[in-house]
C-alpha atoms as a PDB file:
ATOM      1  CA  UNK A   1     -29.407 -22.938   0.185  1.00  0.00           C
ATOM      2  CA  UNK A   2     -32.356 -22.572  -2.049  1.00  0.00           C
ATOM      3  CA  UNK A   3     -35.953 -21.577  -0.314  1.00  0.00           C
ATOM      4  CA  UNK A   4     -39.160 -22.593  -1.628  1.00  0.00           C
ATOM      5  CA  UNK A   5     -42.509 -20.585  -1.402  1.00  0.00           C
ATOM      6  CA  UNK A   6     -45.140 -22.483  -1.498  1.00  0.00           C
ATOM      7  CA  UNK A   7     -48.465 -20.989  -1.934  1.00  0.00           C
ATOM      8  CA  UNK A   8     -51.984 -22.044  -1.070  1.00  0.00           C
ATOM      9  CA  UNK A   9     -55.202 -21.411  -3.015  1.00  0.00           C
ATOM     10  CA  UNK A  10     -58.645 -21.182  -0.952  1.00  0.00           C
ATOM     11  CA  UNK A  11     -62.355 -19.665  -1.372  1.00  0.00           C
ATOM     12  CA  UNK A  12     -65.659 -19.497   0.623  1.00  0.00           C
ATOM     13  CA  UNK A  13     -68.909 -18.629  -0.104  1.00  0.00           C
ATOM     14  CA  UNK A  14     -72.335 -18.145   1.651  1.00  0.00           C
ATOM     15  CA  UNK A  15     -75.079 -20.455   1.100  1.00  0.00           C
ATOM     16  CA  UNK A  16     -77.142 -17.861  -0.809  1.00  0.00           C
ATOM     17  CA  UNK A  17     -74.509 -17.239  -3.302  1.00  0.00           C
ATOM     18  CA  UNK A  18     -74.265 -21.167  -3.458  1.00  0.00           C
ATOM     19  CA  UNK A  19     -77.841 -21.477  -4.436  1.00  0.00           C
ATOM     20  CA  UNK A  20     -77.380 -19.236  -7.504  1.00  0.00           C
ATOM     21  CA  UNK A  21     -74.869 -21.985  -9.446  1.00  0.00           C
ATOM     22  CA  UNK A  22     -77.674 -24.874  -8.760  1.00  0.00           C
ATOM     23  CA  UNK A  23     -81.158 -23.041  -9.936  1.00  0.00           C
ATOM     24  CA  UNK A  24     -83.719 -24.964  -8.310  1.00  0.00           C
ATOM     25  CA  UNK A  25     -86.882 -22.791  -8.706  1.00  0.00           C
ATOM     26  CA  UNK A  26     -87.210 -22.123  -5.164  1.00  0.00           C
ATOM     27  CA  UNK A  27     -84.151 -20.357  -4.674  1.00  0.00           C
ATOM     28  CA  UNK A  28     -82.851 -23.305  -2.420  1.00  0.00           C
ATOM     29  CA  UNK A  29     -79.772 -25.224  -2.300  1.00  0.00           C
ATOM     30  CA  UNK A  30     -79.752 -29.005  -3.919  1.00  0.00           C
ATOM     31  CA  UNK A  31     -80.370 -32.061  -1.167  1.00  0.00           C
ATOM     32  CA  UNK A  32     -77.107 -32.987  -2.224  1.00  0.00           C
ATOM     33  CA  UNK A  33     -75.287 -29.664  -1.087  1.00  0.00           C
ATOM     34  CA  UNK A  34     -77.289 -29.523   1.622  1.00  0.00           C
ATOM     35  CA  UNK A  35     -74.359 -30.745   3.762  1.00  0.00           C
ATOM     36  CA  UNK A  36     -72.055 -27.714   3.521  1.00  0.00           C
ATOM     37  CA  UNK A  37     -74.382 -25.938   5.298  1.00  0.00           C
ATOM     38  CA  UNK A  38     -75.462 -26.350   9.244  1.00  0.00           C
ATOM     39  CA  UNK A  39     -77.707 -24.114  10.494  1.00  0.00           C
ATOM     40  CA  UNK A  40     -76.426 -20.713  10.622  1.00  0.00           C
ATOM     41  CA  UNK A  41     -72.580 -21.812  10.562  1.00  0.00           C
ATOM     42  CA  UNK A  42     -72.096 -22.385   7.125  1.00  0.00           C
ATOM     43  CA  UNK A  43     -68.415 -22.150   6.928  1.00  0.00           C
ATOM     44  CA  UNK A  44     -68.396 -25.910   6.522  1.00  0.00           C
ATOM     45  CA  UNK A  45     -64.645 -26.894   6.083  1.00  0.00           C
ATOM     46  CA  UNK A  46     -63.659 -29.086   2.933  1.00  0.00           C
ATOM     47  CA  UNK A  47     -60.265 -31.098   2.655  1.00  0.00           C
ATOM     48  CA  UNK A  48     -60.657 -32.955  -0.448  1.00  0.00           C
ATOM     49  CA  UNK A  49     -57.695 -34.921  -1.500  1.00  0.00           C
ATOM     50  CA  UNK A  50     -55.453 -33.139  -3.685  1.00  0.00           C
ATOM     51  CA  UNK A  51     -55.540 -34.803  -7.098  1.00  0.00           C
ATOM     52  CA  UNK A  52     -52.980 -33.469 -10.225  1.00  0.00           C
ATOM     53  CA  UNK A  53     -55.992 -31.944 -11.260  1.00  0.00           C
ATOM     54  CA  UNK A  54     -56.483 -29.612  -8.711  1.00  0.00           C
ATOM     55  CA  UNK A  55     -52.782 -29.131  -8.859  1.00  0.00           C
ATOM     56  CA  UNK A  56     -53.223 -27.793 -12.411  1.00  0.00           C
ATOM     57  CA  UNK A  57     -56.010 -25.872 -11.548  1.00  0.00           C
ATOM     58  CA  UNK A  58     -54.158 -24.115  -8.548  1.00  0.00           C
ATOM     59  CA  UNK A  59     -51.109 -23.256 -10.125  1.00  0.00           C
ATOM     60  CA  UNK A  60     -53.601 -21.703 -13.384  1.00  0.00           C
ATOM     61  CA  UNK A  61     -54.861 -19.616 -10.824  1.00  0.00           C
ATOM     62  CA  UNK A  62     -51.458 -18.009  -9.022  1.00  0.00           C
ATOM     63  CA  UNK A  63     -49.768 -17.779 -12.442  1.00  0.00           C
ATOM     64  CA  UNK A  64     -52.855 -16.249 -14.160  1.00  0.00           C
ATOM     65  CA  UNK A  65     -51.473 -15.066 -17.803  1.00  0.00           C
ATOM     66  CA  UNK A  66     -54.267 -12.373 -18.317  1.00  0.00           C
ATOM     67  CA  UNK A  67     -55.268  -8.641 -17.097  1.00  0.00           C
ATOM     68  CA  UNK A  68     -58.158  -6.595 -16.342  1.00  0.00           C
ATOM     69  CA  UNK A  69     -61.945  -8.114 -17.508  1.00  0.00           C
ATOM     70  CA  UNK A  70     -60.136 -11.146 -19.067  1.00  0.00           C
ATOM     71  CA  UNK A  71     -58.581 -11.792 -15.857  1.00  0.00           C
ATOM     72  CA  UNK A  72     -61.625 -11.269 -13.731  1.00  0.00           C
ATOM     73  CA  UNK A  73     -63.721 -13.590 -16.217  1.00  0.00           C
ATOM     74  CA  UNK A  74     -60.507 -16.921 -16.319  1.00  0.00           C
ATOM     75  CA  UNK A  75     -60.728 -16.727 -12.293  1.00  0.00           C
ATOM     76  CA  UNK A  76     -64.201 -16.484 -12.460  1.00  0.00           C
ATOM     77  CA  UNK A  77     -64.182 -19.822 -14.685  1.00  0.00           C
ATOM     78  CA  UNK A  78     -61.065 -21.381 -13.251  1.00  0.00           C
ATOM     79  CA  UNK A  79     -62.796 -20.981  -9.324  1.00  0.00           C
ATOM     80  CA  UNK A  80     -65.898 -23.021 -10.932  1.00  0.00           C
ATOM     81  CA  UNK A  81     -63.436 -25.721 -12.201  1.00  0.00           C
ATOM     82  CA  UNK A  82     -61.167 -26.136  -8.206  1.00  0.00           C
ATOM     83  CA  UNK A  83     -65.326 -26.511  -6.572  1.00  0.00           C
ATOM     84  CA  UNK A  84     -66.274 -29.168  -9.190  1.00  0.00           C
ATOM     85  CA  UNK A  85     -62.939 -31.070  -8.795  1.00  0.00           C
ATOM     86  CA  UNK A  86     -63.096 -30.379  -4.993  1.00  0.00           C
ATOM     87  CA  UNK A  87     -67.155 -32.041  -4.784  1.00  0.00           C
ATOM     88  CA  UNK A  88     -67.129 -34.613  -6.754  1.00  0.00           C
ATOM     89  CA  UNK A  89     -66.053 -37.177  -4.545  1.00  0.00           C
ATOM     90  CA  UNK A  90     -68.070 -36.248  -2.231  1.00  0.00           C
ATOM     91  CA  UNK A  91     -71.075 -36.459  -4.608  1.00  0.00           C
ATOM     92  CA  UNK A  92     -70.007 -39.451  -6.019  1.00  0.00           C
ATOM     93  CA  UNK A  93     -70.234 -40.803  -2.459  1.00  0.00           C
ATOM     94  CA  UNK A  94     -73.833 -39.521  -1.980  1.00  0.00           C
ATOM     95  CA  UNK A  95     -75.070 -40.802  -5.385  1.00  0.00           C
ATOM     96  CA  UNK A  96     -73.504 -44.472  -4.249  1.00  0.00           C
ATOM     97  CA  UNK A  97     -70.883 -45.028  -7.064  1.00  0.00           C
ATOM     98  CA  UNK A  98     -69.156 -47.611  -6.547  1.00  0.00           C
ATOM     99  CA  UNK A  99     -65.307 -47.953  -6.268  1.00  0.00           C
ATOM    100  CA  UNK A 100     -63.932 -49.463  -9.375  1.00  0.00           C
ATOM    101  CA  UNK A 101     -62.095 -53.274  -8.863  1.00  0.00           C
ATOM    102  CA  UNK A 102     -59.311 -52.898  -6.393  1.00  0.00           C
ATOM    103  CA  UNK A 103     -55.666 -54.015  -7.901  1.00  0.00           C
ATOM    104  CA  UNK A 104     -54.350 -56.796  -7.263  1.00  0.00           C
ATOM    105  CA  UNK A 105     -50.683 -56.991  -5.479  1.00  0.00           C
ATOM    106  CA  UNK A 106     -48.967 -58.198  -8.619  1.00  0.00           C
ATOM    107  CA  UNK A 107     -50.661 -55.282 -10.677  1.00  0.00           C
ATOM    108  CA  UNK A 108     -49.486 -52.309  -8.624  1.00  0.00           C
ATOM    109  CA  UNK A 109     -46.237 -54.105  -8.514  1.00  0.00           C
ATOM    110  CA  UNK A 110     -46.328 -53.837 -12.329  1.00  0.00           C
ATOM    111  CA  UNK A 111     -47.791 -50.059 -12.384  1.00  0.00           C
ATOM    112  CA  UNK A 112     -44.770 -48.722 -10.265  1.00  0.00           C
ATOM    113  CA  UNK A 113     -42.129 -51.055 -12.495  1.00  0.00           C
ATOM    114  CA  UNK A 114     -44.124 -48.615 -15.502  1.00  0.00           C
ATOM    115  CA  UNK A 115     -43.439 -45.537 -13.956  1.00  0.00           C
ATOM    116  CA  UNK A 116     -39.627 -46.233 -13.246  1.00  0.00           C
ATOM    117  CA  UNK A 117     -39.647 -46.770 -16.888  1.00  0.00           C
ATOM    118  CA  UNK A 118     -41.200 -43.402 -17.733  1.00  0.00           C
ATOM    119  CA  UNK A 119     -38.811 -41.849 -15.120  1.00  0.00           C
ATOM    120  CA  UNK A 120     -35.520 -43.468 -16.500  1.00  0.00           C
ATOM    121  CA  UNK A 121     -36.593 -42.952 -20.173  1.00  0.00           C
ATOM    122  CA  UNK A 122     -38.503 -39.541 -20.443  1.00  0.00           C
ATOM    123  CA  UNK A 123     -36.603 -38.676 -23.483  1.00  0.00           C
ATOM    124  CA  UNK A 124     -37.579 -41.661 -25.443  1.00  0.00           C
ATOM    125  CA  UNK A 125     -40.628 -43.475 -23.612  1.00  0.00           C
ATOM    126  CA  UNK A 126     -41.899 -46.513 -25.161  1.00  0.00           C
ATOM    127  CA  UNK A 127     -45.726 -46.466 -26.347  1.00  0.00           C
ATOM    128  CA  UNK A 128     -48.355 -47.737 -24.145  1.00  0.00           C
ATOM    129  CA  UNK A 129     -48.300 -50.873 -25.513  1.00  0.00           C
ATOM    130  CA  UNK A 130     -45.127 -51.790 -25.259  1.00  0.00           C
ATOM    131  CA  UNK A 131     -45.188 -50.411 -21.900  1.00  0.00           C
ATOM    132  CA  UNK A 132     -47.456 -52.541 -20.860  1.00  0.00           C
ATOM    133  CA  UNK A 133     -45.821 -55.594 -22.489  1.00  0.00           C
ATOM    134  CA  UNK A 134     -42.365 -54.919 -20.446  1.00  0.00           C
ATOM    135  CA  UNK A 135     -44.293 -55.066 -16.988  1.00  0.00           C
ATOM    136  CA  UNK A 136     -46.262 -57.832 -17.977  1.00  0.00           C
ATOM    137  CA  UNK A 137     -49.813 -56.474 -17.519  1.00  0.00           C
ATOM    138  CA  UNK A 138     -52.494 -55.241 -20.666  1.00  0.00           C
ATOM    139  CA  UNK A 139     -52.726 -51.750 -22.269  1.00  0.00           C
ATOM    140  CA  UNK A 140     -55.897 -51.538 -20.338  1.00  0.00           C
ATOM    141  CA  UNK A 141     -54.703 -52.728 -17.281  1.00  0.00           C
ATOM    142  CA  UNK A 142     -52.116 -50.122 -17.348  1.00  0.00           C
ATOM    143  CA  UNK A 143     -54.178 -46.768 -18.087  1.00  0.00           C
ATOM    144  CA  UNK A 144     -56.525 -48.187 -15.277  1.00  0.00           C
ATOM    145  CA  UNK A 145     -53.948 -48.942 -13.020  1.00  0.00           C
ATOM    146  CA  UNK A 146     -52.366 -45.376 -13.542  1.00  0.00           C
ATOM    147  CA  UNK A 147     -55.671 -43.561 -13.149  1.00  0.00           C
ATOM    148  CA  UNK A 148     -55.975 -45.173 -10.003  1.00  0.00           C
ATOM    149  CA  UNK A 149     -52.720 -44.961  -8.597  1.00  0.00           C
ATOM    150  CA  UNK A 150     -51.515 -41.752 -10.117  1.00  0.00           C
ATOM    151  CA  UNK A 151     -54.990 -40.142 -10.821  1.00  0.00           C
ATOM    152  CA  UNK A 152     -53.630 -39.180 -14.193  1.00  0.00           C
ATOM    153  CA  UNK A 153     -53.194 -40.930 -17.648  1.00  0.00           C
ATOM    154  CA  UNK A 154     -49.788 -42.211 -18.933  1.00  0.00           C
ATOM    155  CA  UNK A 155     -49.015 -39.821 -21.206  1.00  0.00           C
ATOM    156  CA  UNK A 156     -49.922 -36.894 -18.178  1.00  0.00           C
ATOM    157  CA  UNK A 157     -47.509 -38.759 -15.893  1.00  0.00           C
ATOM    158  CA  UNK A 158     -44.483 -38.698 -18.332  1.00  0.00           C
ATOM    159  CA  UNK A 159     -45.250 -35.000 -19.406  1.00  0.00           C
ATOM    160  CA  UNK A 160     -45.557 -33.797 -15.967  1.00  0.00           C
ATOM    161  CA  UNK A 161     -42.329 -35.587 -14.911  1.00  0.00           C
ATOM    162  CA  UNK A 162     -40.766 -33.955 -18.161  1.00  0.00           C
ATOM    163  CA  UNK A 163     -41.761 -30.494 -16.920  1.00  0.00           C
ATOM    164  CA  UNK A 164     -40.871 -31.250 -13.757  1.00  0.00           C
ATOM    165  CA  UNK A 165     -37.027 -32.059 -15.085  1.00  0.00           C
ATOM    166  CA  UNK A 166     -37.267 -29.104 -17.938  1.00  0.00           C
ATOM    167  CA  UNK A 167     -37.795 -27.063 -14.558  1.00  0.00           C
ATOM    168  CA  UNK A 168     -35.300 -27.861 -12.618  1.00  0.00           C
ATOM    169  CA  UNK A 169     -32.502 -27.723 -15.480  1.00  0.00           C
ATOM    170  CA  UNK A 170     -34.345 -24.187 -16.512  1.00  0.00           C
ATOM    171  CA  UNK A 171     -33.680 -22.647 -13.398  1.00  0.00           C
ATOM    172  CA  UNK A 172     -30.091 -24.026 -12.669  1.00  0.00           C
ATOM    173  CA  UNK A 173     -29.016 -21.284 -15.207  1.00  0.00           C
ATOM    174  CA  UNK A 174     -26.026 -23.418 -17.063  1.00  0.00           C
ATOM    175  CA  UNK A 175     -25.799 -23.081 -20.677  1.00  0.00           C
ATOM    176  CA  UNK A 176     -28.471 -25.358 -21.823  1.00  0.00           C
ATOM    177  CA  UNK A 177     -30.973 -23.225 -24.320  1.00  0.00           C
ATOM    178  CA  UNK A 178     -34.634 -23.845 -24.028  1.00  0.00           C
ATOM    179  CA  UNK A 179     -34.096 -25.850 -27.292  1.00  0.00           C
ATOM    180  CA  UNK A 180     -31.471 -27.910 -25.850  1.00  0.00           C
ATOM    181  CA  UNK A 181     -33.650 -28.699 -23.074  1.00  0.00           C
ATOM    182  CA  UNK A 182     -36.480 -29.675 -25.546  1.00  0.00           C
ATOM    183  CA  UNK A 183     -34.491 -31.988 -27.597  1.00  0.00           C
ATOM    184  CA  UNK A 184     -33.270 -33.782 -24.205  1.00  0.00           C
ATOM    185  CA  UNK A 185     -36.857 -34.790 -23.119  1.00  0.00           C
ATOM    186  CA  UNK A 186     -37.704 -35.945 -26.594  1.00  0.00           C
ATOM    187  CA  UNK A 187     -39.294 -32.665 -28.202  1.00  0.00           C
ATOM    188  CA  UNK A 188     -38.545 -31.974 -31.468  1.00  0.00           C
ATOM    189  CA  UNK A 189     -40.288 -29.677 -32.044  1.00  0.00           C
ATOM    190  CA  UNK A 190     -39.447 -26.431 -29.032  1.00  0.00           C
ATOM    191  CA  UNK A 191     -42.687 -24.595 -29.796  1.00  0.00           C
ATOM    192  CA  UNK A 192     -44.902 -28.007 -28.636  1.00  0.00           C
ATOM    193  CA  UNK A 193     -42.466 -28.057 -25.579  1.00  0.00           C
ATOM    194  CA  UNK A 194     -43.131 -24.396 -24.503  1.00  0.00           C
ATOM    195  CA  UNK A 195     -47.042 -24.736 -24.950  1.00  0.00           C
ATOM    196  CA  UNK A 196     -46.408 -28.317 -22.597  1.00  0.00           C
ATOM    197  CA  UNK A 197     -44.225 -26.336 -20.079  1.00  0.00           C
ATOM    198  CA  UNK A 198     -46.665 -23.397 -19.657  1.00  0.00           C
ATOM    199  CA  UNK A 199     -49.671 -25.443 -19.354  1.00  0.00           C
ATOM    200  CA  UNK A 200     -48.080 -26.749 -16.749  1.00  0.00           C
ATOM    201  CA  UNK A 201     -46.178 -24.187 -14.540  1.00  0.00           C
ATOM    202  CA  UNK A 202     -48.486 -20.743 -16.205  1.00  0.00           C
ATOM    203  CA  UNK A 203     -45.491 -18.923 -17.250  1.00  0.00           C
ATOM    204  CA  UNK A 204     -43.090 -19.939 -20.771  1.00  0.00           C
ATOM    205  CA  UNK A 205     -39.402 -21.654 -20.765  1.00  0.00           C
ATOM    206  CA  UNK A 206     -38.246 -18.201 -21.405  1.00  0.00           C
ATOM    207  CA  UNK A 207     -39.437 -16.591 -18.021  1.00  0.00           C
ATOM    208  CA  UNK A 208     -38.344 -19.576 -16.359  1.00  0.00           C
ATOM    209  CA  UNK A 209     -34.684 -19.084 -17.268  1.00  0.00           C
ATOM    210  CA  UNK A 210     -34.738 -15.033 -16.047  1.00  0.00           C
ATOM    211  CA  UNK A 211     -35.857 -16.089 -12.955  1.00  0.00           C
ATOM    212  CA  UNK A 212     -39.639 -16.204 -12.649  1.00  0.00           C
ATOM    213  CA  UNK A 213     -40.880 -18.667 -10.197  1.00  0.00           C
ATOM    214  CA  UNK A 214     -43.831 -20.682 -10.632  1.00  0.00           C
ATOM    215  CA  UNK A 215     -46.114 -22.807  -8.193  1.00  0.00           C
ATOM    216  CA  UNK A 216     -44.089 -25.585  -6.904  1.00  0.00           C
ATOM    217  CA  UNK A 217     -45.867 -28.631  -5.480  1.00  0.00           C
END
């Protein structure tokens, strides 16, 4: 039986080391952060839904390719990138945006119907268009109805799906090569596949096979 770890990624702050992102000239946090802190309490707690974003993000962060300075400095960067991902929905709420068009029934229908097609033919997807033709619904309809359902685009659907399934066959240690596995989710090309896969999981094909773990959702 096969155990999963599955690791979290978390940070806090205090409000005067807050202020310093958001210069204001008096030294004071923006009205519109103004809600993470209450008085002298200001561990406010944030839950933000967990988009593929912040996914990415995370796993960037536990599978961190550099050392030393460099290190120090992609944390540094990558911590600023999980806060804005993390508070924008919550200033979009304060700033009044409003929520795009809500799908209709038939439309979601037709978005899932999409995605069983990407699932079923990862190694040889058809374009958007036709994609969009076979489920009956426009091009446009179909990257908006992804965004919103998925909170990714087409094309970063199907190639996290692909890593998902280059994963899994990675670490089942058979005989497939890392070029193997390539060619069967429509690569030609092995060197775009390994700069796909480590984007995605932080580590390359190669460490996957001898055993390296990476984050797993």
């Amino acid at each position: 039986m096969n155990s999963q770890t599955h690791v979290g990624i978390g940070f806090s702050m205090p409000p005067e080391l807050l202020a310093t992102f958001f210069p204001t000239g008096d030294g004071e946090i923006p009205p519109q952060l103004r809600f993470l802190v209450k008085g002298n309490e200001w561990q406010t707690l944030l839950y933000p839904k967990t988009t593929t974003a912040i996914q990415r993000v995370a796993q960037q962060i536990v599978n961190c390719p550099y050392h030393g300075m460099t290190k120090r400095l992609y944390l540094q960067a990558k911590v600023l990138e999980l806060m804005a991902l993390q508070l924008a929905p919550f200033l979009a709420e304060q700033a009044g945006v409003q929520p795009s068009p809500r799908l209709k029934k038939t439309t979601i229908a037709s978005i899932h119907h999409a995605k069983e097609i990407l699932l079923s033919r990862l190694e040889n997807p058809p374009s958007i268009l036709e994609l969009a033709q076979m489920v009956g619904v426009s091009d446009r309809t179909l990257l908006r109805g992804f965004r919103k359902l998925f909170d990714t685009t087409v094309l970063g659907y199907l190639t996290n799906k692909r890593m998902e399934q280059a994963q899994q066959w990675l670490q089942q240690g058979d005989d497939r090569t890392i070029k193997e596995v390539a060619n069967l989710l429509g690569y030609t090309n092995p060197v775009h596949f390994a700069a796909a896969f480590k984007r995605q999981f932080g580590i390359a094909p190669s460490e996957c096979m001898l055993g390296k773990k990476s984050v797993r959702r």
